[in-house]
C-alpha atoms as a PDB file:
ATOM      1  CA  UNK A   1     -85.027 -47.282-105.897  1.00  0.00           C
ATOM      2  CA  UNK A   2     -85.425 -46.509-102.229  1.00  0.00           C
ATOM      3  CA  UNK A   3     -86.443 -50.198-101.999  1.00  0.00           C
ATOM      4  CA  UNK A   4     -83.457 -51.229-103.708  1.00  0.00           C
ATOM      5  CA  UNK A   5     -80.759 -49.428-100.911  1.00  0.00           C
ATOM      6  CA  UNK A   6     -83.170 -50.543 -98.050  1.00  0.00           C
ATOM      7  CA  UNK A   7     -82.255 -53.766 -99.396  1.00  0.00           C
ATOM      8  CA  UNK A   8     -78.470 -53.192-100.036  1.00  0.00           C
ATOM      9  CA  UNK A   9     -78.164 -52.205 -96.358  1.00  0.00           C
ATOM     10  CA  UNK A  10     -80.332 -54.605 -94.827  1.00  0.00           C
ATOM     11  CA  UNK A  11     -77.631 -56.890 -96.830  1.00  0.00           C
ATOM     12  CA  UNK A  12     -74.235 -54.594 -95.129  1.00  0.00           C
ATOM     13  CA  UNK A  13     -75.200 -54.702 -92.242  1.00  0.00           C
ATOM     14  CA  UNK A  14     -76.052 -58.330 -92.179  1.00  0.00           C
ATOM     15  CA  UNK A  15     -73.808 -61.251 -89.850  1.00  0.00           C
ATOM     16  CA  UNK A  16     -71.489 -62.864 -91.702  1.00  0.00           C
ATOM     17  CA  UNK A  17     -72.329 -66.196 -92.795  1.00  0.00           C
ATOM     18  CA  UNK A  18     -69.386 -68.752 -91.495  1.00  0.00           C
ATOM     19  CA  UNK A  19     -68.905 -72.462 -93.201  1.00  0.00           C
ATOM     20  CA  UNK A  20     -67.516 -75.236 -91.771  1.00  0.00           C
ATOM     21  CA  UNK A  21     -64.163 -75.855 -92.884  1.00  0.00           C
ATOM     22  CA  UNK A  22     -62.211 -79.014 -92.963  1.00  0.00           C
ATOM     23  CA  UNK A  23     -59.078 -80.145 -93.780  1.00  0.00           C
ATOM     24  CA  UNK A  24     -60.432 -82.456 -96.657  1.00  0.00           C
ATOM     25  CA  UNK A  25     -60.380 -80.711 -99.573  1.00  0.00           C
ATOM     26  CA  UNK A  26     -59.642 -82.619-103.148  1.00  0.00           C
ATOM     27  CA  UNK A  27     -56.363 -81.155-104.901  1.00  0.00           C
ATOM     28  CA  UNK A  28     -58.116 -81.457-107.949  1.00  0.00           C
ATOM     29  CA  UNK A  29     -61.425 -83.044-109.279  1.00  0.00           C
ATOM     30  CA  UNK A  30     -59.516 -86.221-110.822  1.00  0.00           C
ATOM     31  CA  UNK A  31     -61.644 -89.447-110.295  1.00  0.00           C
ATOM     32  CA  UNK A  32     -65.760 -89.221-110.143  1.00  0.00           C
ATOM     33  CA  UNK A  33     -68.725 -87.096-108.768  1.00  0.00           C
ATOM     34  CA  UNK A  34     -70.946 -89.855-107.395  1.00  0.00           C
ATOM     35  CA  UNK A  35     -74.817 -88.889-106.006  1.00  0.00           C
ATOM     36  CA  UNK A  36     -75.858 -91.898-103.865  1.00  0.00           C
ATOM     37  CA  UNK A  37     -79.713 -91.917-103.117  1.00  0.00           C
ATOM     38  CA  UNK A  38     -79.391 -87.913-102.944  1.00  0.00           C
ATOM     39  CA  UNK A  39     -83.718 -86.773-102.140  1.00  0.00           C
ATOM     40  CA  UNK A  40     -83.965 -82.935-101.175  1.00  0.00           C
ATOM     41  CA  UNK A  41     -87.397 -81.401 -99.971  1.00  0.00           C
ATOM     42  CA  UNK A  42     -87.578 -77.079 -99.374  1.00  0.00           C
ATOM     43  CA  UNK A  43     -88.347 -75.949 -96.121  1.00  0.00           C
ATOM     44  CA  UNK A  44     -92.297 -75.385 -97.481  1.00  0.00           C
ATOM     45  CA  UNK A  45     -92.660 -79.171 -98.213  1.00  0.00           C
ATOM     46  CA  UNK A  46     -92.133 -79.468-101.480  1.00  0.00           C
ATOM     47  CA  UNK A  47     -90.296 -82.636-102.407  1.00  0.00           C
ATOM     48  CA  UNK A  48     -87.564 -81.602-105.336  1.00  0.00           C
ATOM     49  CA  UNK A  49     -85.646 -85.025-106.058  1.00  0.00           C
ATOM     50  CA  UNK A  50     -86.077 -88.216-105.207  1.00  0.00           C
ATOM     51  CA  UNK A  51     -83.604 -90.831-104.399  1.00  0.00           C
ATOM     52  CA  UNK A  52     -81.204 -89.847-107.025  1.00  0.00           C
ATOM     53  CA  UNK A  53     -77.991 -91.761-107.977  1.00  0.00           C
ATOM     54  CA  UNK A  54     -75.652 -91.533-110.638  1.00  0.00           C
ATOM     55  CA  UNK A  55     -71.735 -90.696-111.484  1.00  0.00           C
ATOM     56  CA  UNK A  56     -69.961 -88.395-113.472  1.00  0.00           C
ATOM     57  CA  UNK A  57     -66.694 -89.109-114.647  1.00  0.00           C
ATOM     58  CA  UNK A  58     -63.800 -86.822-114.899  1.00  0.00           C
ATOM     59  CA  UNK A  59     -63.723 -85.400-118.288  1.00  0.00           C
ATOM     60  CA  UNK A  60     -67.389 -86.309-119.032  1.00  0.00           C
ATOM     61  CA  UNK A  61     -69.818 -83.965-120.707  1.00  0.00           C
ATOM     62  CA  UNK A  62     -72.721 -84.314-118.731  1.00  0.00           C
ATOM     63  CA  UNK A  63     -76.397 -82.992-120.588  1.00  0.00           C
ATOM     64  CA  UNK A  64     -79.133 -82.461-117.452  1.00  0.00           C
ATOM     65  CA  UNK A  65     -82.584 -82.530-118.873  1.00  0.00           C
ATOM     66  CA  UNK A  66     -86.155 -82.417-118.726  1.00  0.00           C
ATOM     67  CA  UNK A  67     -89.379 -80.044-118.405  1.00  0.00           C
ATOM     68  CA  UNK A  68     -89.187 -77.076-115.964  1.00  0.00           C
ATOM     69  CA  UNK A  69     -89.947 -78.289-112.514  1.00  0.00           C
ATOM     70  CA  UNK A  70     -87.773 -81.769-113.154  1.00  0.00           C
ATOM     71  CA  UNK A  71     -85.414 -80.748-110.300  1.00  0.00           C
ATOM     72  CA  UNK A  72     -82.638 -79.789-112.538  1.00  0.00           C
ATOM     73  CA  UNK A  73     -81.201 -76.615-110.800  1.00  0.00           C
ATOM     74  CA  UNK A  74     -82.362 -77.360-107.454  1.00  0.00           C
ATOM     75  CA  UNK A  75     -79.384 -80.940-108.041  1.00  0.00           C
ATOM     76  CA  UNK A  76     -77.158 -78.673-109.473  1.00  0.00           C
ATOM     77  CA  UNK A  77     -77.124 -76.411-106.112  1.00  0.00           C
ATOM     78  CA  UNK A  78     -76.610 -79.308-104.173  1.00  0.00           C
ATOM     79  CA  UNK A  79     -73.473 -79.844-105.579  1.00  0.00           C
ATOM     80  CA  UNK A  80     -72.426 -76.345-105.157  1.00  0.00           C
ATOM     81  CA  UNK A  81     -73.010 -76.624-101.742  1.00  0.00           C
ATOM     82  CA  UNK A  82     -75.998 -74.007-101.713  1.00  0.00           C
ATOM     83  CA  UNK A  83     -78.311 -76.848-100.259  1.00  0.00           C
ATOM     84  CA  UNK A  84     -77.558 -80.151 -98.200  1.00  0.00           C
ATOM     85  CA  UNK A  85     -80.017 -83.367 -99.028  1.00  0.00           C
ATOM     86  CA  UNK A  86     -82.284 -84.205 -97.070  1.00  0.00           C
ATOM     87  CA  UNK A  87     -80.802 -87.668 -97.279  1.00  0.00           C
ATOM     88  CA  UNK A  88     -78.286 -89.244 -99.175  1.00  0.00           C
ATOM     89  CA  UNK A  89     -74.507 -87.893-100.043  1.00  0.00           C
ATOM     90  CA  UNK A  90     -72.460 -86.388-103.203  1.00  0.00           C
ATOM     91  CA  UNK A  91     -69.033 -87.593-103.042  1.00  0.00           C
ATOM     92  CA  UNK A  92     -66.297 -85.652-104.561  1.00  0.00           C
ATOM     93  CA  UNK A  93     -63.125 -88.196-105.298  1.00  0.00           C
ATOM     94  CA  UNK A  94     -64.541 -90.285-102.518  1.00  0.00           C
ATOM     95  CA  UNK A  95     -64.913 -87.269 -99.620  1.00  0.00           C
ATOM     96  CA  UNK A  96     -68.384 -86.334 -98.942  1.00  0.00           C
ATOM     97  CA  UNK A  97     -69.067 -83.236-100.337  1.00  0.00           C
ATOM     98  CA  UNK A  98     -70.485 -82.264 -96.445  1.00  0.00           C
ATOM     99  CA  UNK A  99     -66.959 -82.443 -95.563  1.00  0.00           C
ATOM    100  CA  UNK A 100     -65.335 -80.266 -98.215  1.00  0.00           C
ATOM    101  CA  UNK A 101     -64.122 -76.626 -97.803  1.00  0.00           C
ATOM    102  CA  UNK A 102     -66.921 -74.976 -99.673  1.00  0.00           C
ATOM    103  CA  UNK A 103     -64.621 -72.099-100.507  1.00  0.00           C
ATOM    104  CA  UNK A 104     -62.149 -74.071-101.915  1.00  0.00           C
ATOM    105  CA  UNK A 105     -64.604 -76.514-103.458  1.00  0.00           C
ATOM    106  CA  UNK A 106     -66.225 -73.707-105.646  1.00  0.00           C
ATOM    107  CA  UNK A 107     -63.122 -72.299-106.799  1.00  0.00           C
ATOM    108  CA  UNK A 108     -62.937 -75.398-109.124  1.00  0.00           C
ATOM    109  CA  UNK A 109     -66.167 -74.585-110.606  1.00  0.00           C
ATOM    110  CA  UNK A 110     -67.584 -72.032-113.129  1.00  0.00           C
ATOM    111  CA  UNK A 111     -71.894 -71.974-113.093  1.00  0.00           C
ATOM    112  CA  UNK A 112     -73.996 -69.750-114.993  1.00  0.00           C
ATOM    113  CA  UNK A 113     -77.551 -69.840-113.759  1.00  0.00           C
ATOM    114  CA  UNK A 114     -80.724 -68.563-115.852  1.00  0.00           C
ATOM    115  CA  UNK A 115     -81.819 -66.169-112.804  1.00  0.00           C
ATOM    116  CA  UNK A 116     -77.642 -64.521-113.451  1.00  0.00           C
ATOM    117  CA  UNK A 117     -76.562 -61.249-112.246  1.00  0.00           C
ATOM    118  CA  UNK A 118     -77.031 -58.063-113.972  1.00  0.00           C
ATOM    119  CA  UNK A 119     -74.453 -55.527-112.518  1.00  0.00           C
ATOM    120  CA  UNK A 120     -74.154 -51.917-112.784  1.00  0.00           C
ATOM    121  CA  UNK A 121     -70.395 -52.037-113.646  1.00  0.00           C
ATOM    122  CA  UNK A 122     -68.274 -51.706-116.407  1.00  0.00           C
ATOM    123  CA  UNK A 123     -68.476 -54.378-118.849  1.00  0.00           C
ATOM    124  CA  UNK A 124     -64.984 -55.205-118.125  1.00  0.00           C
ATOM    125  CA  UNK A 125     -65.599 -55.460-114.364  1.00  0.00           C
ATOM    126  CA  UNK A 126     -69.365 -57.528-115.167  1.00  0.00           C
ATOM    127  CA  UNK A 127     -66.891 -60.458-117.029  1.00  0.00           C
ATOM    128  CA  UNK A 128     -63.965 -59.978-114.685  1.00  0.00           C
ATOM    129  CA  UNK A 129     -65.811 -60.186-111.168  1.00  0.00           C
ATOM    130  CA  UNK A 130     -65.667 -63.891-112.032  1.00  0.00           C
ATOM    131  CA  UNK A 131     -62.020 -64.030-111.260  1.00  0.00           C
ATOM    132  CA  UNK A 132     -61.093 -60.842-109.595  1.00  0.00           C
ATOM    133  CA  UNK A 133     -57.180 -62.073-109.709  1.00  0.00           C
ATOM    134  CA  UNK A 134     -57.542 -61.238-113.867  1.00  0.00           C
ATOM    135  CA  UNK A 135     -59.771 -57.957-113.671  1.00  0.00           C
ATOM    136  CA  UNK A 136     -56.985 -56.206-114.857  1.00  0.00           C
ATOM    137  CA  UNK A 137     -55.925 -58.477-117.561  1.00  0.00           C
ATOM    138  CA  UNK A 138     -58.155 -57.440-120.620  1.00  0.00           C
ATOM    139  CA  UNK A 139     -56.891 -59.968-122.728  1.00  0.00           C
ATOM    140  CA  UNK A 140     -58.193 -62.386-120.407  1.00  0.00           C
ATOM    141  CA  UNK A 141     -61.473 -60.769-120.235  1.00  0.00           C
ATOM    142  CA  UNK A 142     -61.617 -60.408-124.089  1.00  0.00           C
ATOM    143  CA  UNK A 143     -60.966 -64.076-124.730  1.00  0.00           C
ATOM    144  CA  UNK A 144     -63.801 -64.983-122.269  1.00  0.00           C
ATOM    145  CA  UNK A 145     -65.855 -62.203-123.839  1.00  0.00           C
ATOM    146  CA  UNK A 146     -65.442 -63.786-127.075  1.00  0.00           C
ATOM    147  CA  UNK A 147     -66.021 -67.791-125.697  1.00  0.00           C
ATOM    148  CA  UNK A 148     -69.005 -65.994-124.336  1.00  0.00           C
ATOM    149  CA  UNK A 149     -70.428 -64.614-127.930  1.00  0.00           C
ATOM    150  CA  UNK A 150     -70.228 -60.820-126.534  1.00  0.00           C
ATOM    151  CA  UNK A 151     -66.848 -59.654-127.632  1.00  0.00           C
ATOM    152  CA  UNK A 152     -68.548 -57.894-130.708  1.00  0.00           C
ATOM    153  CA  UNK A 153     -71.455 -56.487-128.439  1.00  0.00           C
ATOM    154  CA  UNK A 154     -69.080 -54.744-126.267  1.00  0.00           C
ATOM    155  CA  UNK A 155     -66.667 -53.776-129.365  1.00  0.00           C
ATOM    156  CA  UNK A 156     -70.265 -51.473-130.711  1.00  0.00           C
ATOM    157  CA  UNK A 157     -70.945 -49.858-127.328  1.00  0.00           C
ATOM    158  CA  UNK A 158     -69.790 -46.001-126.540  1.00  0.00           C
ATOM    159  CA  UNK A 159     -66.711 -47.011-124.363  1.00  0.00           C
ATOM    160  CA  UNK A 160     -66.045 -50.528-125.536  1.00  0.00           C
ATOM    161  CA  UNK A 161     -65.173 -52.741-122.696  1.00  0.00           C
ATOM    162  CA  UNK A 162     -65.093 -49.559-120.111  1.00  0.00           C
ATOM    163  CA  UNK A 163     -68.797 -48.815-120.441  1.00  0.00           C
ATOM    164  CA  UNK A 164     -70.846 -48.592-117.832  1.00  0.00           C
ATOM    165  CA  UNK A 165     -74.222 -50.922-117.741  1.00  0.00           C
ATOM    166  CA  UNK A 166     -77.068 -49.907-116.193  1.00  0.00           C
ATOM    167  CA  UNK A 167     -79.508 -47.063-116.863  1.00  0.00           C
ATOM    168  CA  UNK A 168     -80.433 -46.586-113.430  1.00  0.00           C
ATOM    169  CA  UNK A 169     -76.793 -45.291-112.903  1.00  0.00           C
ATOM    170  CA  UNK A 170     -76.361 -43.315-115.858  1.00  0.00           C
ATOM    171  CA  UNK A 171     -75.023 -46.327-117.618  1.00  0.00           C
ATOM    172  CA  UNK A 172     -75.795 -48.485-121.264  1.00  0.00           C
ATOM    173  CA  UNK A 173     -79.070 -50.660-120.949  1.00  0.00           C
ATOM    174  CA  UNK A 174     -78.416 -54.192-123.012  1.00  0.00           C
ATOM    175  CA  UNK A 175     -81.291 -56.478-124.273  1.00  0.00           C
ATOM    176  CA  UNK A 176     -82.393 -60.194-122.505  1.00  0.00           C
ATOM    177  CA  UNK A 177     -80.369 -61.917-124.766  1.00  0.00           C
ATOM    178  CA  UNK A 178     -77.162 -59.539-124.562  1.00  0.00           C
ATOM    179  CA  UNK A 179     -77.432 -60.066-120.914  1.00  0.00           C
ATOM    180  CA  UNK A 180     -77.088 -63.720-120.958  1.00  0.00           C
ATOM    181  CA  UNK A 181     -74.381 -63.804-123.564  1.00  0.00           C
ATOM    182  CA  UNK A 182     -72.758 -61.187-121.028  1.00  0.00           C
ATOM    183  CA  UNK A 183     -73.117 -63.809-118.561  1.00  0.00           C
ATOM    184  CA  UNK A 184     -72.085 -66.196-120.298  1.00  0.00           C
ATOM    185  CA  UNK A 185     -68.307 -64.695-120.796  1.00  0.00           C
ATOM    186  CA  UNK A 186     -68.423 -64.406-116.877  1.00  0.00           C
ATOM    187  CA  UNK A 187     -68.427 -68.145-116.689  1.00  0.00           C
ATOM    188  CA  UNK A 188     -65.891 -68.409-118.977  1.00  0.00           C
ATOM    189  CA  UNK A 189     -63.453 -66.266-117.333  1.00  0.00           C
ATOM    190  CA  UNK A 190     -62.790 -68.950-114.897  1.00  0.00           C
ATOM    191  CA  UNK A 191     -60.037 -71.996-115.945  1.00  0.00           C
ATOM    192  CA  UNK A 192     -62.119 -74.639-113.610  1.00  0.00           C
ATOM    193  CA  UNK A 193     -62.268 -78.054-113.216  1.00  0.00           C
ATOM    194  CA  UNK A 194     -66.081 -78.083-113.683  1.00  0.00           C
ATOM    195  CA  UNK A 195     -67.956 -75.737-115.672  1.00  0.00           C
ATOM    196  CA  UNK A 196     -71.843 -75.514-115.326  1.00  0.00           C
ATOM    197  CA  UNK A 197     -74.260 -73.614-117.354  1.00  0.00           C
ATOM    198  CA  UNK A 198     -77.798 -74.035-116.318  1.00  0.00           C
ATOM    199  CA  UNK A 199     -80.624 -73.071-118.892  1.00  0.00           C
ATOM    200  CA  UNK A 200     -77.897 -70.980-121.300  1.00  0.00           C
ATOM    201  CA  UNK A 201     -79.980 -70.206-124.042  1.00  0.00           C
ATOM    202  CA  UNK A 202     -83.328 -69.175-122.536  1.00  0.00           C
ATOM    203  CA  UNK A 203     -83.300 -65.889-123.882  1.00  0.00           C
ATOM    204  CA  UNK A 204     -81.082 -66.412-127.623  1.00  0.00           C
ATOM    205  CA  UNK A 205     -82.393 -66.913-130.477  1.00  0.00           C
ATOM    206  CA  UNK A 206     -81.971 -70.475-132.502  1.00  0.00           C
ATOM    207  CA  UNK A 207     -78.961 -68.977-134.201  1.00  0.00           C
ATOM    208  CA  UNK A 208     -76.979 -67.512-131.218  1.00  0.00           C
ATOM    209  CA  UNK A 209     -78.170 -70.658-129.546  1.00  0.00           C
ATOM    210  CA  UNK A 210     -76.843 -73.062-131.623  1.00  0.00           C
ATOM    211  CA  UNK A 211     -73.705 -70.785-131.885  1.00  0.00           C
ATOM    212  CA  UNK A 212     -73.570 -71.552-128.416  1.00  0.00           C
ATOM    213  CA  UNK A 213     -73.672 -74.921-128.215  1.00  0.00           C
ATOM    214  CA  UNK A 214     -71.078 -75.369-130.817  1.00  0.00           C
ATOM    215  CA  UNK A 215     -68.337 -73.282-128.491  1.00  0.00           C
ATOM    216  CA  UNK A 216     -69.489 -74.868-125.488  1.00  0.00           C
ATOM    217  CA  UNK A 217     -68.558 -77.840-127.190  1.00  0.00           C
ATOM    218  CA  UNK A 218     -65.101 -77.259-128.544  1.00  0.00           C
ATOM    219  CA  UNK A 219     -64.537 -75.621-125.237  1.00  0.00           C
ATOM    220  CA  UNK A 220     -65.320 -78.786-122.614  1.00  0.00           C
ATOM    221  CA  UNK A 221     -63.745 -81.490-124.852  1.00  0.00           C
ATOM    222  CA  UNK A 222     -61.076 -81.682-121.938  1.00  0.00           C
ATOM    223  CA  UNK A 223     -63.281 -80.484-119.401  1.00  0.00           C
ATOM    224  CA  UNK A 224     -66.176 -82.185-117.017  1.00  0.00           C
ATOM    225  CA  UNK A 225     -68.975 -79.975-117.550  1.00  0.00           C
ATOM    226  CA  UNK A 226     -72.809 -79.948-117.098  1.00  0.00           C
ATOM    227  CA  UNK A 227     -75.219 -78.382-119.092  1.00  0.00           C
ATOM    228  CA  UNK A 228     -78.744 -77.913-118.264  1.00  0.00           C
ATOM    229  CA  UNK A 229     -81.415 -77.518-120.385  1.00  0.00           C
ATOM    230  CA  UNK A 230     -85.223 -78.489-121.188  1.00  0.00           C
ATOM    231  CA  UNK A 231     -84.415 -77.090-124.879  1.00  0.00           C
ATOM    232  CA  UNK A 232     -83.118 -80.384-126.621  1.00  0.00           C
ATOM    233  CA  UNK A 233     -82.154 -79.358-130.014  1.00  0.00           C
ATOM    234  CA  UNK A 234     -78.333 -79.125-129.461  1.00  0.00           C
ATOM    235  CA  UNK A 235     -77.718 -81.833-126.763  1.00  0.00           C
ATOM    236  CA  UNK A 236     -76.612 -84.734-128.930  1.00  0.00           C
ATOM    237  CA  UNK A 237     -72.578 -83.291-128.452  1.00  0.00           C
ATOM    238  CA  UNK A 238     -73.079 -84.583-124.597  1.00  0.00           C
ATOM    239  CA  UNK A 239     -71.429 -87.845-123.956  1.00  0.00           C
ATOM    240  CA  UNK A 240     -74.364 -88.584-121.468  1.00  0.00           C
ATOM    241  CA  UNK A 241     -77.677 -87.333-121.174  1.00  0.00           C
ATOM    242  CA  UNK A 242     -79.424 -87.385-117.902  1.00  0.00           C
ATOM    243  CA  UNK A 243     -83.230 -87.282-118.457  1.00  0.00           C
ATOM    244  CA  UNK A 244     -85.556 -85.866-115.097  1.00  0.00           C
ATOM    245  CA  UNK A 245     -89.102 -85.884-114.527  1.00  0.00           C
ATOM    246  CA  UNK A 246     -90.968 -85.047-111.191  1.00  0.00           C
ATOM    247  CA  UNK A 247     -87.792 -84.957-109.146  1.00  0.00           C
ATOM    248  CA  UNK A 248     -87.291 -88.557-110.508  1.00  0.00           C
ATOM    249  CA  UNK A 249     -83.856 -89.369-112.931  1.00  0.00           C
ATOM    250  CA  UNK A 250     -86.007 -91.384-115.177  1.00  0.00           C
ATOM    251  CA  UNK A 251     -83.277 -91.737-117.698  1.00  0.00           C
ATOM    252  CA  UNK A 252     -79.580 -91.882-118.963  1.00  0.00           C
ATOM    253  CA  UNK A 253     -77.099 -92.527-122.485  1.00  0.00           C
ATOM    254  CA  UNK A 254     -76.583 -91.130-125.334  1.00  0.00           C
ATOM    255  CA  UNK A 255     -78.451 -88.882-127.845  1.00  0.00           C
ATOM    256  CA  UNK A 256     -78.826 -91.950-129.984  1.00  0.00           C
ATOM    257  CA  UNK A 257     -79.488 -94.657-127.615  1.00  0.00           C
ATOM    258  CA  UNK A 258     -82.223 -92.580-125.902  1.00  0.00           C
ATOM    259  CA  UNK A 259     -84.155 -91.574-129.030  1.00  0.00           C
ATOM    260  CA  UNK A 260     -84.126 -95.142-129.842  1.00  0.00           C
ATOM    261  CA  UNK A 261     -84.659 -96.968-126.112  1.00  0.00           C
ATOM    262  CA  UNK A 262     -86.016 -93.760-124.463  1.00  0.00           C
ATOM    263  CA  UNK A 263     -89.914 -92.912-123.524  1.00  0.00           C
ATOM    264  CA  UNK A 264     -89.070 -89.609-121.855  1.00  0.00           C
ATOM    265  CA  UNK A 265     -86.342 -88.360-123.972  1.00  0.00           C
ATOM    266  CA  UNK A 266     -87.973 -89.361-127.335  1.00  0.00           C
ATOM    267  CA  UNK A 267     -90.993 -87.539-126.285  1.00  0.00           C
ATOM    268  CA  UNK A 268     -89.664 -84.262-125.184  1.00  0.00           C
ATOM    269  CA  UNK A 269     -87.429 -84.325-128.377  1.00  0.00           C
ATOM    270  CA  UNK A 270     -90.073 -85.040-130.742  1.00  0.00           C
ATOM    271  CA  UNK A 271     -92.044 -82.334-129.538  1.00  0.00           C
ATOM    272  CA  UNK A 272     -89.734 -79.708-129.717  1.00  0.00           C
ATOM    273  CA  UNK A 273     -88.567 -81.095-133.209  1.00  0.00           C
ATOM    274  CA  UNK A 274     -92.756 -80.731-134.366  1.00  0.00           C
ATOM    275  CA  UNK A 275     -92.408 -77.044-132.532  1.00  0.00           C
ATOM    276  CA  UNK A 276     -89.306 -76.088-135.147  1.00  0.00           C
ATOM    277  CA  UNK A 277     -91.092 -76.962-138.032  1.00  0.00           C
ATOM    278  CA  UNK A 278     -93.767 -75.450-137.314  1.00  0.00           C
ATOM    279  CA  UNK A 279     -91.627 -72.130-136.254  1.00  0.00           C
ATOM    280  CA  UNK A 280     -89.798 -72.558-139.775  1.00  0.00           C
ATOM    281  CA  UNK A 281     -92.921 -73.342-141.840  1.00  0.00           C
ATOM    282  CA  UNK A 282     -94.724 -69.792-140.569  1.00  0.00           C
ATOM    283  CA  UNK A 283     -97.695 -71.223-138.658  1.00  0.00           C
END
């Protein structure tokens, strides 16, 4: 613990960090996402992507795929804004994403990632933090807690949607999986243009995960959304699926196109379908 409030006031007492802001800014994510050539190495060397181009359409379900390591999360933070590549742009409706207002740029977008938050607040205040203009409106938070799979977790604890989280603090300790779910209804608590969830399921089991898959579904049928995963079992609802391998997007269509034209895909699938059966046959 003392490590913990070293860290928490090493964090307060910190500078401010201060964006560039712009004047270009779109109104609303109507037209395209477009990566052109986008590469990105870390500061240590290592070389995450490679010369990556594609487009997402407005409206598109987007699945991002491939074995841990692909590049997956490190794309997806480029687009937030977290990173800028090394070379090659994003373009948002035709503005470089370099020139957006971050601020305003990530207001139109809702990401879960698998490394999420686990805060020592109510549960109320853990969904609502996502939109802090509705963390008084429970039946906004309930709805999202529901989207999220966690409404009837929170319904069985002491206090409901007022309990406290955290047994450091006093509070209600939740499993791996409750977490996530918990997580899950944060990203839902946003209305936004893009909705991300990045590895979703890591820690649910097949039935919660499937569960999953089938709200995220009904949910983003008007949406653009990505969702990234190396777990391929519930993918095929994507209109796209973007395959990556060694920083490479080695690649892209359909569920049925790529089992059928696919190397990668077919693979990875066919492997984790052999995996199941084994799982359901005991051995």
């Amino acid at each position: 613990m003392p490590l913990f409030f070293e860290k928490l006031r090493q964090f307060l007492l910190a500078a401010p960090l201060h964006e560039k802001v712009t004047s270009k800014s779109p109104t609303l994510l109507n037209k395209e996402i477009i990566f052109e050539n986008v590469s990105f190495t870390y500061p240590d060397g290592r070389v995450a992507l490679k010369n990556i181009s594609f487009t997402i359409h407005v409206g598109e379900r987007i699945a991002l795929v491939g074995e841990n390591g692909a590049g997956k999360t490190t794309l997806i933070k480029l687009l937030l804004g977290l990173h800028k590549p090394t070379s090659g742009c994003i373009f948002v409706d035709g503005i470089s994403i370099n020139e957006l207002d971050k601020s305003l740029w990530r207001k139109k977008i809702s990401a879960i990632f698998q490394d999420f938050g686990q805060y020592h607040f109510t549960v109320k205040e853990n969904i609502g933090i996502a939109n802090i203009e509705l963390l008084q409106k429970e039946g906004q938070i309930k709805k999202a807690a529901s989207r999220g799979g966690f409404a009837e977790i929170a319904e069985s604890l002491p206090q409901s949607f007022d309990t406290v989280l955290g047994k450091e603090l006093g509070g209600t300790n939740l499993s791996g999986g409750e977490w996530q779910k918990l997580a899950l209804s944060r990203a839902f608590m946003r209305d936004a243009d893009l909705l991300i969830l990045d590895e979703p399921t890591a820690s649910l089991d097949p039935q919660s995960e499937y569960e999953l898959f089938e709200r995220f579904s009904e949910m983003t049928k008007e949406k653009t959304s990505i969702l990234i995963t190396h777990r391929l079992g519930s993918v095929s609802m994507a209109d796209r699926i973007l395959v990556m391998k060694d920083g490479l997007l080695v690649e892209e269509g359909d569920h049925e196109y790529l089992y059928k034209e696919g190397q990668e895909y077919k693979k990875l699938f066919s492997m984790q379908a052999k995996r199941y059966q084994f799982q359901e046959s005991g051995v």
